[in-house]
C-alpha atoms as a PDB file:
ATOM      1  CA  UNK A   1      85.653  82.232  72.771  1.00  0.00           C
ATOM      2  CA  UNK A   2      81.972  81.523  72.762  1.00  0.00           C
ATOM      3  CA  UNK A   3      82.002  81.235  76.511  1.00  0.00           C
ATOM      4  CA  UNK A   4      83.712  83.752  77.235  1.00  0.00           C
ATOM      5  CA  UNK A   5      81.210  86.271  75.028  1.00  0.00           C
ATOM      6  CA  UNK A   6      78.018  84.226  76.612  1.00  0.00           C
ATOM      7  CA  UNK A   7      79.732  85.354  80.208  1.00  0.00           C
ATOM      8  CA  UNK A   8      79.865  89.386  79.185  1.00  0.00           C
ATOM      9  CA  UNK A   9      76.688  89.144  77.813  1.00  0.00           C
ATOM     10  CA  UNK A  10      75.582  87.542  80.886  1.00  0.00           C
ATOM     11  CA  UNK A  11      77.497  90.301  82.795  1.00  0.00           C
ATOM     12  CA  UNK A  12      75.617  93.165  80.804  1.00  0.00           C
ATOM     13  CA  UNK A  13      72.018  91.798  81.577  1.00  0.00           C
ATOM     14  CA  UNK A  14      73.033  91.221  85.293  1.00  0.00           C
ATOM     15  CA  UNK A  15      74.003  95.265  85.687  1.00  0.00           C
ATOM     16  CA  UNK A  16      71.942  97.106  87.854  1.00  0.00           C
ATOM     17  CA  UNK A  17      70.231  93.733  89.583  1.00  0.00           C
ATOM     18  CA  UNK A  18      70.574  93.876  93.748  1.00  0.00           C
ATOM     19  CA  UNK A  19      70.960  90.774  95.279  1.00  0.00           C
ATOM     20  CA  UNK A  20      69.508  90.425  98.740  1.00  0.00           C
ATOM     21  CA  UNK A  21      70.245  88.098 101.221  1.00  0.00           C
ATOM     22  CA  UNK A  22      67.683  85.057 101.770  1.00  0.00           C
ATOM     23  CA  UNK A  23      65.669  85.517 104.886  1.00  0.00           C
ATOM     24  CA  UNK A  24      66.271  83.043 107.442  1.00  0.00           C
ATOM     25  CA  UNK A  25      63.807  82.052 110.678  1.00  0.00           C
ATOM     26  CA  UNK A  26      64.840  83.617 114.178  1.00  0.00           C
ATOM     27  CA  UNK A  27      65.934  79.738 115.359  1.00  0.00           C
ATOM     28  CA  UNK A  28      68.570  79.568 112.258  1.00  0.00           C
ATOM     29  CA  UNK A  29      70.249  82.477 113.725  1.00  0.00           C
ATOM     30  CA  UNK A  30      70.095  81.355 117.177  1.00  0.00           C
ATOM     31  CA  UNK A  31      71.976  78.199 116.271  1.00  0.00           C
ATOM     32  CA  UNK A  32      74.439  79.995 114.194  1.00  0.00           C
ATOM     33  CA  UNK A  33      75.232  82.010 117.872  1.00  0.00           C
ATOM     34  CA  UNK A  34      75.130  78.606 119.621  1.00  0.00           C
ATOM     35  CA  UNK A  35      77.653  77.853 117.103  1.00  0.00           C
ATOM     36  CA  UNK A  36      80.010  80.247 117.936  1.00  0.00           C
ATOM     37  CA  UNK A  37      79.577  79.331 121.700  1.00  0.00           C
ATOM     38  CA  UNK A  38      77.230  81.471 122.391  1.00  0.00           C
ATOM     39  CA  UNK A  39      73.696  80.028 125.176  1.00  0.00           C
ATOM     40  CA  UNK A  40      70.850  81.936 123.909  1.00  0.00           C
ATOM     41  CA  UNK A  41      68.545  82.470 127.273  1.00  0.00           C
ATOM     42  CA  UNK A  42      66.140  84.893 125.348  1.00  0.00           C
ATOM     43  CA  UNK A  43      65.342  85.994 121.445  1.00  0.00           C
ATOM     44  CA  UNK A  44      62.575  88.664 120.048  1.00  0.00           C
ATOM     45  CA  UNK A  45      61.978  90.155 116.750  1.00  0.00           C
ATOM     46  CA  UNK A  46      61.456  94.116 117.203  1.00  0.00           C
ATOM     47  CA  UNK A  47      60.815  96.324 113.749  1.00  0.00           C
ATOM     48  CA  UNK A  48      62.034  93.516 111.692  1.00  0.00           C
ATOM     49  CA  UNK A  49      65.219  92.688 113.264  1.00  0.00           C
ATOM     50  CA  UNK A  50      65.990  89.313 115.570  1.00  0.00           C
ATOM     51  CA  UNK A  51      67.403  90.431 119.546  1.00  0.00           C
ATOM     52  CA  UNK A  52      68.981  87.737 121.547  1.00  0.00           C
ATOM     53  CA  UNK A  53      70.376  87.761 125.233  1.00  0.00           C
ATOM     54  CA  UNK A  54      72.814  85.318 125.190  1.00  0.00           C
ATOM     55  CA  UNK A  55      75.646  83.950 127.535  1.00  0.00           C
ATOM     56  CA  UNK A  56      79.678  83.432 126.497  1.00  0.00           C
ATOM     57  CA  UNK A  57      82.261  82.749 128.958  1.00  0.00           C
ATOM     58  CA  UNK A  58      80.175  84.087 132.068  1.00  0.00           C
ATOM     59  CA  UNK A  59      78.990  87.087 130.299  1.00  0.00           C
ATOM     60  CA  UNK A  60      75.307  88.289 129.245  1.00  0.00           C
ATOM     61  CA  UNK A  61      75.460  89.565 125.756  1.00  0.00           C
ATOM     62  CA  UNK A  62      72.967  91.923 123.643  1.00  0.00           C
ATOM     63  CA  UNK A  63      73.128  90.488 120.230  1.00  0.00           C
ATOM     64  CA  UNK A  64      71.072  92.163 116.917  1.00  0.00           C
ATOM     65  CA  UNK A  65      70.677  90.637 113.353  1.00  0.00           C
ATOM     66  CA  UNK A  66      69.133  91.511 110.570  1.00  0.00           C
ATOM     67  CA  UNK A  67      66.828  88.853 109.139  1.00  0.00           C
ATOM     68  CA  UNK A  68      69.559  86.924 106.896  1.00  0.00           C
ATOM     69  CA  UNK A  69      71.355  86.662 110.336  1.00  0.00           C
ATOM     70  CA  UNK A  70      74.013  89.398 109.478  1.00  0.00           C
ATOM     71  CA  UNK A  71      75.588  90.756 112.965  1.00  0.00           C
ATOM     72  CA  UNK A  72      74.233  94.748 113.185  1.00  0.00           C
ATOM     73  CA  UNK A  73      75.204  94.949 117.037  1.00  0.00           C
ATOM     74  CA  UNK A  74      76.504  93.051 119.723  1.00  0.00           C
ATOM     75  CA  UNK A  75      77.342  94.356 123.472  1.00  0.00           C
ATOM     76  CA  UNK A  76      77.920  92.785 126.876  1.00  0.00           C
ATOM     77  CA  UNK A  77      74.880  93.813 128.900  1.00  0.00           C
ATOM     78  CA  UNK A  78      76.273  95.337 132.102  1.00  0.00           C
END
């Protein structure tokens, strides 16, 4: 019972709070890409987000991620 009212309590103070993602450096998102299969040939940061030109299965991709490595875009470069 005591647990259980410690947790709501807990709950209440935590209301409101926005959790962000950690940052992570530009070559911890490359190797998350290299571990999906993707070779990274190329990376930049530009306004605070990571680019990478990358190859998969004979294609050039245009990959975008924020800075906690979450996807925002991802294209094959024609």
């Amino acid at each position: 019972m005591r647990s259980c009212l410690l947790a709501l309590i807990g709950l209440g103070f935590g209301a409101g709070l926005v959790v962000h993602a950690q940052d992570q450096p530009l070559a911890a998102c490359a190797s998350r890409l290299e571990s999906q299969g993707f070779q990274v040939i190329d990376r930049d940061v530009d306004d605070g987000l990571y680019e990478f030109e990358a190859l998969q299965a004979g294609q050039k991709w245009q990959i975008t991620m924020d800075r906690s490595c979450k996807l925002i875009h991802k294209s094959v470069d024609d």
